[in-house]
PDB file of N, CA and C in Angstrom:
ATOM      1  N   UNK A   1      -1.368   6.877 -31.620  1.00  0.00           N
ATOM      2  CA  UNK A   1      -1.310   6.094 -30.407  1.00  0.00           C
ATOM      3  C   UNK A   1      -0.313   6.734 -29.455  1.00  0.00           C
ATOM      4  N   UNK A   2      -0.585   7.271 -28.137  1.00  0.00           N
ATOM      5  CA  UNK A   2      -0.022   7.817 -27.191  1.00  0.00           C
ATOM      6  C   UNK A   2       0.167   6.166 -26.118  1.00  0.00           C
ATOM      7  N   UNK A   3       1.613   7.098 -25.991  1.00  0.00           N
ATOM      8  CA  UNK A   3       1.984   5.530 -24.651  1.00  0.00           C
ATOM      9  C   UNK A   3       1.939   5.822 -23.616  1.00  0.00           C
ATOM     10  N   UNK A   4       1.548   5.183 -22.292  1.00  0.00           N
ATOM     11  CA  UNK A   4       1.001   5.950 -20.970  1.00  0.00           C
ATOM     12  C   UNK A   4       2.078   6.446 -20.738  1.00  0.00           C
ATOM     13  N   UNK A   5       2.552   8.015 -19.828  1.00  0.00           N
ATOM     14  CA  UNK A   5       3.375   8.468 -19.298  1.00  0.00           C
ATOM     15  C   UNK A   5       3.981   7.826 -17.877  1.00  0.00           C
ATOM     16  N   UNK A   6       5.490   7.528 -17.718  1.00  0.00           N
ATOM     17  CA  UNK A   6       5.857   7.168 -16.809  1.00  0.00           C
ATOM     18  C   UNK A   6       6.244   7.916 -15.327  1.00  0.00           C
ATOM     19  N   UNK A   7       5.548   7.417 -14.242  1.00  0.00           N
ATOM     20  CA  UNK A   7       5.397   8.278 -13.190  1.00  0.00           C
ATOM     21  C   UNK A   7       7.044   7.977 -12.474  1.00  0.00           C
ATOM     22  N   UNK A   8       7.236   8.809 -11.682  1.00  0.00           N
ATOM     23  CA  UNK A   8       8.335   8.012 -10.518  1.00  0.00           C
ATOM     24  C   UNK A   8       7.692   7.939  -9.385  1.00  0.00           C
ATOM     25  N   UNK A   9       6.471   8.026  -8.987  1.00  0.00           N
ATOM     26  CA  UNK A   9       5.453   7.924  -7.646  1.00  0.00           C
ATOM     27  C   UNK A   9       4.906   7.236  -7.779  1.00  0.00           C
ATOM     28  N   UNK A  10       4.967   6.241  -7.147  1.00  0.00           N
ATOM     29  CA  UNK A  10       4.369   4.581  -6.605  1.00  0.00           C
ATOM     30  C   UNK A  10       3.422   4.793  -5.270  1.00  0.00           C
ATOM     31  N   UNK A  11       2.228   4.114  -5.732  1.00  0.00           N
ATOM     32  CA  UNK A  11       1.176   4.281  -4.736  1.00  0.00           C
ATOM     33  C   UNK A  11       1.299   2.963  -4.034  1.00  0.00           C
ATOM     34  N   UNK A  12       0.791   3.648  -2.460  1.00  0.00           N
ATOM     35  CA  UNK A  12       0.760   2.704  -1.299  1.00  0.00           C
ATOM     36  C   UNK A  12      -0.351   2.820  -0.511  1.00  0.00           C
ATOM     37  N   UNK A  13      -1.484   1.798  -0.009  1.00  0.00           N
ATOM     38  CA  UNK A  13      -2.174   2.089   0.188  1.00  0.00           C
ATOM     39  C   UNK A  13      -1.962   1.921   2.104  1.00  0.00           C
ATOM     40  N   UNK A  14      -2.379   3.048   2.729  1.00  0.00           N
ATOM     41  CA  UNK A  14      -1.907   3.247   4.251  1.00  0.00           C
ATOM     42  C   UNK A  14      -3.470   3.467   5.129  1.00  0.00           C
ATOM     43  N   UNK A  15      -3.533   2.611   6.067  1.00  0.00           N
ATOM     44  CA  UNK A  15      -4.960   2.741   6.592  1.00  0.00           C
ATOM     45  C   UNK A  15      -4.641   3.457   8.187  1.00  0.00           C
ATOM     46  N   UNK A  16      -5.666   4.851   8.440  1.00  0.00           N
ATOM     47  CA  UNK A  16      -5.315   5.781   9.368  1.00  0.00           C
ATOM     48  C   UNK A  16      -6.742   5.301  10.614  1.00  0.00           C
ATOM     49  N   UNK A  17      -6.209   5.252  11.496  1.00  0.00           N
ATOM     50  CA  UNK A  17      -7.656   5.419  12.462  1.00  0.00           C
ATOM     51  C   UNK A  17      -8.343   7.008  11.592  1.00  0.00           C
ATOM     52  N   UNK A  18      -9.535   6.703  12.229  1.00  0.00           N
ATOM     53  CA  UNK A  18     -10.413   8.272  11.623  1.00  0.00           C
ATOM     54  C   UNK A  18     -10.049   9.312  12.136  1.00  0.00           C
ATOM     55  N   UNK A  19      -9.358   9.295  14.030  1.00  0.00           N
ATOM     56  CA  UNK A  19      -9.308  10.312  14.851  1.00  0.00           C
ATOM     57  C   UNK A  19      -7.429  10.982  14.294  1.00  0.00           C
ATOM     58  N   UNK A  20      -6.960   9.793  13.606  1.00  0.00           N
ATOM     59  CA  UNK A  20      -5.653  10.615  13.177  1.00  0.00           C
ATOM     60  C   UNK A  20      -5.642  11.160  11.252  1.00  0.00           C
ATOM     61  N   UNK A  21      -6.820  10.382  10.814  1.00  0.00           N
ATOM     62  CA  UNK A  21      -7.336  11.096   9.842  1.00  0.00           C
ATOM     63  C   UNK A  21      -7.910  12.739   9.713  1.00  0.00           C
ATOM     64  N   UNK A  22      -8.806  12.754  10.681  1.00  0.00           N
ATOM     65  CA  UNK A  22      -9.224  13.756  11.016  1.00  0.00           C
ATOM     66  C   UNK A  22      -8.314  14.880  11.472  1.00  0.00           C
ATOM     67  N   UNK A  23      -7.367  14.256  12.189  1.00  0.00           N
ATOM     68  CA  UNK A  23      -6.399  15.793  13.203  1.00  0.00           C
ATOM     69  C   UNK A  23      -5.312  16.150  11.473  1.00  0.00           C
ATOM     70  N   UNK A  24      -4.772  14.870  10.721  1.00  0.00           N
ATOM     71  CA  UNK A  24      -4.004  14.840   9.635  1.00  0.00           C
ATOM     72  C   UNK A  24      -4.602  16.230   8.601  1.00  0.00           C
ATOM     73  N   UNK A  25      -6.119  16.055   8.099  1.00  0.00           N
ATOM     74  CA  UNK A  25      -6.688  16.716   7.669  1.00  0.00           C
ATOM     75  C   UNK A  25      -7.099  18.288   7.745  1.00  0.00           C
ATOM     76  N   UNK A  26      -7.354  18.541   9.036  1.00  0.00           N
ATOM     77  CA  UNK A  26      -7.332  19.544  10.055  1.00  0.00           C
ATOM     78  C   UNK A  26      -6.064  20.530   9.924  1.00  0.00           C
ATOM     79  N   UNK A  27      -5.068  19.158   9.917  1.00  0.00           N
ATOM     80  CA  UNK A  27      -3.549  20.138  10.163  1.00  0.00           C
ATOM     81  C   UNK A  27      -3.239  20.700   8.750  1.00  0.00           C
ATOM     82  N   UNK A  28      -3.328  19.902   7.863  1.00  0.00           N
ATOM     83  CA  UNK A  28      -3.307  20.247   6.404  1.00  0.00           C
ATOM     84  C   UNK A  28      -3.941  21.427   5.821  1.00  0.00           C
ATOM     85  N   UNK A  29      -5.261  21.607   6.235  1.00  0.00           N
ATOM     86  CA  UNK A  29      -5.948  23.080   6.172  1.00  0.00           C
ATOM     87  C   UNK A  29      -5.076  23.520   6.876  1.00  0.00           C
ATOM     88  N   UNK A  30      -4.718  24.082   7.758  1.00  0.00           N
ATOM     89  CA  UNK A  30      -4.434  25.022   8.635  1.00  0.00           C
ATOM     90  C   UNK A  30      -3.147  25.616   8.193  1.00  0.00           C
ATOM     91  N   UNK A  31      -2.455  24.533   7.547  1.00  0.00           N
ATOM     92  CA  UNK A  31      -1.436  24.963   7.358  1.00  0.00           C
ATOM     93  C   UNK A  31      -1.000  25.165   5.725  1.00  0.00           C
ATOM     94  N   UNK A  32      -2.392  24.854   4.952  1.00  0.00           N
ATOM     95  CA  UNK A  32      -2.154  25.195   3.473  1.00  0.00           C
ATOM     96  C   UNK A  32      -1.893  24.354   2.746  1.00  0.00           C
ATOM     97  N   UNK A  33      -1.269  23.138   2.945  1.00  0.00           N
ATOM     98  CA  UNK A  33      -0.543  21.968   2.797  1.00  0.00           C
ATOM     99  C   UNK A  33      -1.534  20.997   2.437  1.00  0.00           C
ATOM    100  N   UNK A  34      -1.501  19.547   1.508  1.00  0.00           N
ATOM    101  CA  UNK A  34      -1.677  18.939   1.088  1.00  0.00           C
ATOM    102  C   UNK A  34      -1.580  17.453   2.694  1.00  0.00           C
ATOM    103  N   UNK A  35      -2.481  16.552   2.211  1.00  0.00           N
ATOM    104  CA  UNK A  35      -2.013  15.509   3.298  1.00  0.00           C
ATOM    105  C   UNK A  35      -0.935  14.922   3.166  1.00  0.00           C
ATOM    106  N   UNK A  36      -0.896  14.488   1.724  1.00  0.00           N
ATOM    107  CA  UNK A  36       0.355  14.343   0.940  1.00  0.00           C
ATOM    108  C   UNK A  36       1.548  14.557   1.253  1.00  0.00           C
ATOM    109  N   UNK A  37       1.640  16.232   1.394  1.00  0.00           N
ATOM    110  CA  UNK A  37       2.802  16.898   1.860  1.00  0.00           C
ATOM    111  C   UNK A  37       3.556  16.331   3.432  1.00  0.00           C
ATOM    112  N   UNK A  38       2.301  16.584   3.790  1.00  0.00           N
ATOM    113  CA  UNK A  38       2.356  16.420   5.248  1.00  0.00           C
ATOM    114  C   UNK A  38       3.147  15.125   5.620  1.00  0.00           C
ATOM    115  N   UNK A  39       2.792  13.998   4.804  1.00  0.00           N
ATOM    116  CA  UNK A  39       3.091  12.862   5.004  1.00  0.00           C
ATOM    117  C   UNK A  39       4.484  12.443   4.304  1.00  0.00           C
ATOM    118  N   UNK A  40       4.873  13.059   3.070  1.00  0.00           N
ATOM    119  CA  UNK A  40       6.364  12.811   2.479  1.00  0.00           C
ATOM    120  C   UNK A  40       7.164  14.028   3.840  1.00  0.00           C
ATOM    121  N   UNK A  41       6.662  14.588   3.994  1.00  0.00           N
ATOM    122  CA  UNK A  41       7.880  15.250   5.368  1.00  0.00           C
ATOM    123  C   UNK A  41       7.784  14.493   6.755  1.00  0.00           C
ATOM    124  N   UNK A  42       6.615  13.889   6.785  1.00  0.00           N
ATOM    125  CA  UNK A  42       7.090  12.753   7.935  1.00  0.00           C
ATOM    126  C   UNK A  42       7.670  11.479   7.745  1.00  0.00           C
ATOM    127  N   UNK A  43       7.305  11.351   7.074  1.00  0.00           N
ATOM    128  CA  UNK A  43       8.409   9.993   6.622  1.00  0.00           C
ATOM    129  C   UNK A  43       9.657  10.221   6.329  1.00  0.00           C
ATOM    130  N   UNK A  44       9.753  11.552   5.318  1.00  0.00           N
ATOM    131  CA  UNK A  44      11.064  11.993   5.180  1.00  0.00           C
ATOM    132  C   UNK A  44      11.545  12.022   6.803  1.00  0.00           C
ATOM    133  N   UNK A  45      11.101  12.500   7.508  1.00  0.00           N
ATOM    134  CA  UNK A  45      11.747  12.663   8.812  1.00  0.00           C
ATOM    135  C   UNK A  45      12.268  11.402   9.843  1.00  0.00           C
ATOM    136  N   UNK A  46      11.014  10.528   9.249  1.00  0.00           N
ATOM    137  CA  UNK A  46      11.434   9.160   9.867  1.00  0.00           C
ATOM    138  C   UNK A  46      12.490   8.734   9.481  1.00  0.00           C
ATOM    139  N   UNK A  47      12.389   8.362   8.025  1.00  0.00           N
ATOM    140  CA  UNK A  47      14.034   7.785   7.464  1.00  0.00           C
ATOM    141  C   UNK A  47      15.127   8.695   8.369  1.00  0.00           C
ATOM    142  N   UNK A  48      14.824   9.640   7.859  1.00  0.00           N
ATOM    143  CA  UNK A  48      16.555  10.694   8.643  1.00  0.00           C
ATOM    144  C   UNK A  48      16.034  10.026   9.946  1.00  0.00           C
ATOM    145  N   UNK A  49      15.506   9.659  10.829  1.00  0.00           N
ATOM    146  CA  UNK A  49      15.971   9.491  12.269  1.00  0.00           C
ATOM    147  C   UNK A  49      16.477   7.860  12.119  1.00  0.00           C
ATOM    148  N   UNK A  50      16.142   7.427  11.307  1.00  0.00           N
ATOM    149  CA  UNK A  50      17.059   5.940  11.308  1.00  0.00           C
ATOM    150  C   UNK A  50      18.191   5.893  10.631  1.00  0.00           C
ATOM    151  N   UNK A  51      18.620   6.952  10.001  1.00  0.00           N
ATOM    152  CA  UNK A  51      19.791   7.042   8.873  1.00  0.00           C
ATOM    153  C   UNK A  51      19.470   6.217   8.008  1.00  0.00           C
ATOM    154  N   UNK A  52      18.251   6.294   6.902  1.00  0.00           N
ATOM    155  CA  UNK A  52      18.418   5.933   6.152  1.00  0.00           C
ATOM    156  C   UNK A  52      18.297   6.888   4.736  1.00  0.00           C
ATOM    157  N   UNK A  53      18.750   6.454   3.507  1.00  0.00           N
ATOM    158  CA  UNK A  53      18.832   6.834   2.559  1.00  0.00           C
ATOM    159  C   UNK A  53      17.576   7.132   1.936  1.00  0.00           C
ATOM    160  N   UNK A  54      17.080   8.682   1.157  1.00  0.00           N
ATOM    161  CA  UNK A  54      15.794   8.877   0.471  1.00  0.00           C
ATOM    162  C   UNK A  54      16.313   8.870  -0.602  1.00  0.00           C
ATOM    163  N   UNK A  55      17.250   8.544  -0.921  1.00  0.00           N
ATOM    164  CA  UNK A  55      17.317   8.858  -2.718  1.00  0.00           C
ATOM    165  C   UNK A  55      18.376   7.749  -3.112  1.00  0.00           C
ATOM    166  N   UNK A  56      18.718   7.571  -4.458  1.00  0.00           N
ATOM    167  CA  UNK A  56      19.793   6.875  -4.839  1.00  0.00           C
ATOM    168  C   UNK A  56      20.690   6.944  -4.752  1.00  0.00           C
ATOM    169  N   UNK A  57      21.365   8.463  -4.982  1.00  0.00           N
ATOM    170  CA  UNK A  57      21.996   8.683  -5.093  1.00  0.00           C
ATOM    171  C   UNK A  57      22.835   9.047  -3.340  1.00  0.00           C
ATOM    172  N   UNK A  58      21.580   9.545  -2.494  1.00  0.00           N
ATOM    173  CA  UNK A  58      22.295   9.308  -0.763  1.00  0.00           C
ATOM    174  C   UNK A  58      22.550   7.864  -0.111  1.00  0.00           C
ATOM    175  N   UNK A  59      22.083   6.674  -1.205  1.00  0.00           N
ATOM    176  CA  UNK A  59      22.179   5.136  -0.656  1.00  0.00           C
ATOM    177  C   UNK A  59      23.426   4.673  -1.237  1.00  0.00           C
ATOM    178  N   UNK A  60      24.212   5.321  -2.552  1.00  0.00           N
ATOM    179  CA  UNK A  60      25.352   5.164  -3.539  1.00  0.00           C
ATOM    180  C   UNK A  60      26.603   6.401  -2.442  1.00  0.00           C
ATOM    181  N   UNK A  61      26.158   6.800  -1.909  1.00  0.00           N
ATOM    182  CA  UNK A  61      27.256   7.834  -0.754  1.00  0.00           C
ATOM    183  C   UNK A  61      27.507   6.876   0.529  1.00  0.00           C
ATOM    184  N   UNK A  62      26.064   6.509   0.788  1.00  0.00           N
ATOM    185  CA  UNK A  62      26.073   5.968   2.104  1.00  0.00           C
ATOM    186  C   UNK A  62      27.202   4.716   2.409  1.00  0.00           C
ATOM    187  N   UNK A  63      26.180   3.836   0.577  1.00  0.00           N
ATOM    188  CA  UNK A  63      27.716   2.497   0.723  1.00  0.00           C
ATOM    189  C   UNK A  63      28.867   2.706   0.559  1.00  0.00           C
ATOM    190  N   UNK A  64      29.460   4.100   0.200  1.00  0.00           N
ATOM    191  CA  UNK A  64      30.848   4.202   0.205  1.00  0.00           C
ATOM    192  C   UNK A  64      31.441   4.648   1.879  1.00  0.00           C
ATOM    193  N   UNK A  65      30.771   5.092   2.434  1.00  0.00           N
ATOM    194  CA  UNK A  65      31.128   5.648   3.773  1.00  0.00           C
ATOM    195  C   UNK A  65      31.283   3.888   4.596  1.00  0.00           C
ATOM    196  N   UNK A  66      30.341   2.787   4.298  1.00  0.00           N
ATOM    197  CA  UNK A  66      30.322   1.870   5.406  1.00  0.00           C
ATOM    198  C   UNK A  66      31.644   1.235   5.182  1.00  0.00           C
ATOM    199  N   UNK A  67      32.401   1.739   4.407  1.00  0.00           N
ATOM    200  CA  UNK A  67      33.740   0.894   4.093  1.00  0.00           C
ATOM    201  C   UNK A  67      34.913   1.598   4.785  1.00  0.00           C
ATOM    202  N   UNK A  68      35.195   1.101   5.953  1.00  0.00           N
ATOM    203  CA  UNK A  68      36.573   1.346   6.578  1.00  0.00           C
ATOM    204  C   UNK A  68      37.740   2.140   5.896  1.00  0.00           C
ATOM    205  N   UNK A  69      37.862   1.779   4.512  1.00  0.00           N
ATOM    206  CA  UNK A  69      39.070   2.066   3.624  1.00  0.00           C
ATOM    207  C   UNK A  69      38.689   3.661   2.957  1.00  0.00           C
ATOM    208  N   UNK A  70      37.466   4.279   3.399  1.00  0.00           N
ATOM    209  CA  UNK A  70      36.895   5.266   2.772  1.00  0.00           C
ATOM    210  C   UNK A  70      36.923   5.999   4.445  1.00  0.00           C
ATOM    211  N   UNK A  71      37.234   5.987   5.583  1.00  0.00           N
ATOM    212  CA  UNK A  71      37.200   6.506   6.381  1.00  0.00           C
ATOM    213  C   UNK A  71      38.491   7.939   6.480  1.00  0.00           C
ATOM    214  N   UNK A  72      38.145   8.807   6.811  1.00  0.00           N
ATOM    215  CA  UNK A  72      39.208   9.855   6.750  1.00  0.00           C
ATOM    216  C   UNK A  72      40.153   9.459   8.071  1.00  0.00           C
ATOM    217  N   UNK A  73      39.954   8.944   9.051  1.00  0.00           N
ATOM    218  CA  UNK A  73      40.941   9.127  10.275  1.00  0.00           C
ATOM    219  C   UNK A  73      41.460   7.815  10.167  1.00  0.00           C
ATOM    220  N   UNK A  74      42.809   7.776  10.697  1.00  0.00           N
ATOM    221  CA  UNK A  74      44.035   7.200  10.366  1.00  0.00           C
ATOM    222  C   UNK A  74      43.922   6.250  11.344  1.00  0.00           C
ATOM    223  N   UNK A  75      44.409   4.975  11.447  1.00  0.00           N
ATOM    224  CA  UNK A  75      44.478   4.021  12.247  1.00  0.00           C
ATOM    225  C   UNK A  75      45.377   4.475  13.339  1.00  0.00           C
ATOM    226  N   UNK A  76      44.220   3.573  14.658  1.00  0.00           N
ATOM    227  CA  UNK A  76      44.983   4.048  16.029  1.00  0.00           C
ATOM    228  C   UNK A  76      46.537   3.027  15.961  1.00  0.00           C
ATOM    229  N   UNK A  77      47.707   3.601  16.448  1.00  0.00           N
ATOM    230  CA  UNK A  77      48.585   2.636  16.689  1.00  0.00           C
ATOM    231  C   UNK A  77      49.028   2.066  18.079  1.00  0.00           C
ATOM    232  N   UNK A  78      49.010   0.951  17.692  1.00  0.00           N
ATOM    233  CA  UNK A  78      49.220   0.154  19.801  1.00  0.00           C
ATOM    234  C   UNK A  78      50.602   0.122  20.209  1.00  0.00           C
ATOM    235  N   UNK A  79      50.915   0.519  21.316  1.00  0.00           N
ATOM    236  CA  UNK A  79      52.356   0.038  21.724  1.00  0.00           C
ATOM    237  C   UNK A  79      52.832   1.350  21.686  1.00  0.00           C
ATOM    238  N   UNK A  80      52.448   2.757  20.862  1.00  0.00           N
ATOM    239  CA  UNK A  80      53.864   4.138  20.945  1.00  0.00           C
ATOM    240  C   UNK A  80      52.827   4.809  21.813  1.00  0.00           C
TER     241      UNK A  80
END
């Protein structure tokens, strides 16, 4: 008895107009690439333009940075 193998890729099902199916497809030939591909580097790209975290281990960095007390620059002082 074999036990099913565990993936770390979780399927999502994403519905494309045909005309961005088609150019998606198109671009993928052309460029050798998988749609697949195409699509974990745009999303990858999306997250980075919102700052968000792709991995665990950049979301376990990230929450240490939102903490003031983890900041490298020194408090402004008022009054000198």
């Amino acid at each position: 008895m074999t036990l099913p193998s565990r993936t770390t890729h979780r399927r999502k099902i994403i519905a494309f107009s045909p005309e961005i199916l088609q150019a998606l497809e198109l671009l993928a030939i052309d460029c050798g690439r998988s749609v697949q591909s195409l699509a974990d580097e745009a999303f990858g790209d999306l997250l980075g333009k919102y700052h968000r975290p792709t991995s665990l281990k950049e979301a376990l960095r990230e929450s240490t940075r939102r903490l003031p007390a983890n900041d490298d620059v020194p408090p402004k002082r008022h009054g000198t």
